[in-house]
Protein backbone atom coordinates (compact mmCIF):
# COMPACT_ATOMS: atom_id res chain seq x y z
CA UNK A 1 7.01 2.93 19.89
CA UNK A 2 10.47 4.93 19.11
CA UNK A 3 12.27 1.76 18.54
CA UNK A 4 9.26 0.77 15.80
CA UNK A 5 9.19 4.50 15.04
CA UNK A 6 12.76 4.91 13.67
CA UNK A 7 13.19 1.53 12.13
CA UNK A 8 10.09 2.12 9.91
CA UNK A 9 11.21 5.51 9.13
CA UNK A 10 14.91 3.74 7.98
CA UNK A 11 13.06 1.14 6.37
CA UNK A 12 10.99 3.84 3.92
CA UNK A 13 14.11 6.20 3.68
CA UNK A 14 15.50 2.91 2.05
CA UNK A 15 12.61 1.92 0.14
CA UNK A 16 12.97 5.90 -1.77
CA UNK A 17 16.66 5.56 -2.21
CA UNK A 18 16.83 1.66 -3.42
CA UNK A 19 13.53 2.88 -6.01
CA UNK A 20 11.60 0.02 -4.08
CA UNK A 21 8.19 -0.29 -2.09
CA UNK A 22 8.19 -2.04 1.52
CA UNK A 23 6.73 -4.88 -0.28
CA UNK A 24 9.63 -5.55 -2.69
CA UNK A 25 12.25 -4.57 -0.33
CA UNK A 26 14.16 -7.75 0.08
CA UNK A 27 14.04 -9.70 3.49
CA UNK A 28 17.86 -9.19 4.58
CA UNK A 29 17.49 -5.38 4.39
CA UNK A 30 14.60 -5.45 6.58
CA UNK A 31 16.79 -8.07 8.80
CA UNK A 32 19.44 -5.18 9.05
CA UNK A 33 17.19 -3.01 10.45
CA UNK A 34 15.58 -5.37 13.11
CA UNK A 35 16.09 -9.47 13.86
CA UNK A 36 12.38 -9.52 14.60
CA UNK A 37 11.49 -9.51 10.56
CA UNK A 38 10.49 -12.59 9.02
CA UNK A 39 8.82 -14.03 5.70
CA UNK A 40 5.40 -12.61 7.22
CA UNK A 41 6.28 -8.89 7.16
CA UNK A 42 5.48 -9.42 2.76
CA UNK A 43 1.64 -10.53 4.41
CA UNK A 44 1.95 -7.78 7.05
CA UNK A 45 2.92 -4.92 4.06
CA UNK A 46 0.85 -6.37 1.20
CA UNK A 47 -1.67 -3.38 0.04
CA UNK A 48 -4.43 -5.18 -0.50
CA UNK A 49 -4.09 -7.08 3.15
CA UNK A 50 -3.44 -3.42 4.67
CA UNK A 51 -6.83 -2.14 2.79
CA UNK A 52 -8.92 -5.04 4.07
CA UNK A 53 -7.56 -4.53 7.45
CA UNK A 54 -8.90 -1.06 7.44
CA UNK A 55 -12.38 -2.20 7.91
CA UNK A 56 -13.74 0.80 10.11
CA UNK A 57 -16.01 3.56 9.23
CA UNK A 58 -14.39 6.20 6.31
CA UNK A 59 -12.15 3.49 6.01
CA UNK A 60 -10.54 2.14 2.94
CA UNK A 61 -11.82 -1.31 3.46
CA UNK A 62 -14.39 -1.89 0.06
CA UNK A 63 -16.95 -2.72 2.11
CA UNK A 64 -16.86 0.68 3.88
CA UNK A 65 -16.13 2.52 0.70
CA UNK A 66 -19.03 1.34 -1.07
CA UNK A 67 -21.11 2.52 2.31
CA UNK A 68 -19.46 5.73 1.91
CA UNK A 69 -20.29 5.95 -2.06
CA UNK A 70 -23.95 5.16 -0.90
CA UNK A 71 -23.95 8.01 1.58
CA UNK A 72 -22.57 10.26 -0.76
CA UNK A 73 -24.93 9.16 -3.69
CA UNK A 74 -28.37 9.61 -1.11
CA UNK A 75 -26.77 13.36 -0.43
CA UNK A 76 -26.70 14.20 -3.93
CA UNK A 77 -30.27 12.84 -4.73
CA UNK A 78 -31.76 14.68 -1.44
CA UNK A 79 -29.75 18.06 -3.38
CA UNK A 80 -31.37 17.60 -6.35
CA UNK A 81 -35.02 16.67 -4.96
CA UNK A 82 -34.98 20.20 -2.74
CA UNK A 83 -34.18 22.07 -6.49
CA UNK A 84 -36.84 20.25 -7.83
């Protein structure tokens, strides 16, 4: 977990200083910071893969957002029935 831990931190310490996101950093600089990179860290660091991933509740998955926005909506309605 340190080992992972520090090259990630190097790896987005890079990112800020090069002007780039992990997904456009290019493959040898994130071989410099560890052999085990390969082709699939761009589908292990792509946003929308990382979002989908997230699929738990409060999550950022869209599935569980929309669940949330349905939650949300029901509290507001209840609000405004008890004023009514």
């Amino acid at each position: 977990f340190r080992d992972a831990y520090k090259i990630t931190g190097g790896l987005v310490k890079l990112c800020a200083g090069k002007n780039l996101t992990l997904d456009t950093l290019p493959l040898p600089d994130y071989k410099d910071a560890s052999e085990l990179f390969g082709e699939d860290i761009y589908k292990a660091v792509d946003l929308d893969n990382c979002v989908q991933k997230r699929d738990v509740a409060g999550g950022p998955a869209p599935q569980r957002v929309l669940e949330e926005c349905a939650r949300a909506a029901e509290t507001i309605r209840a609000k405004f029935r008890e004023l009514e």
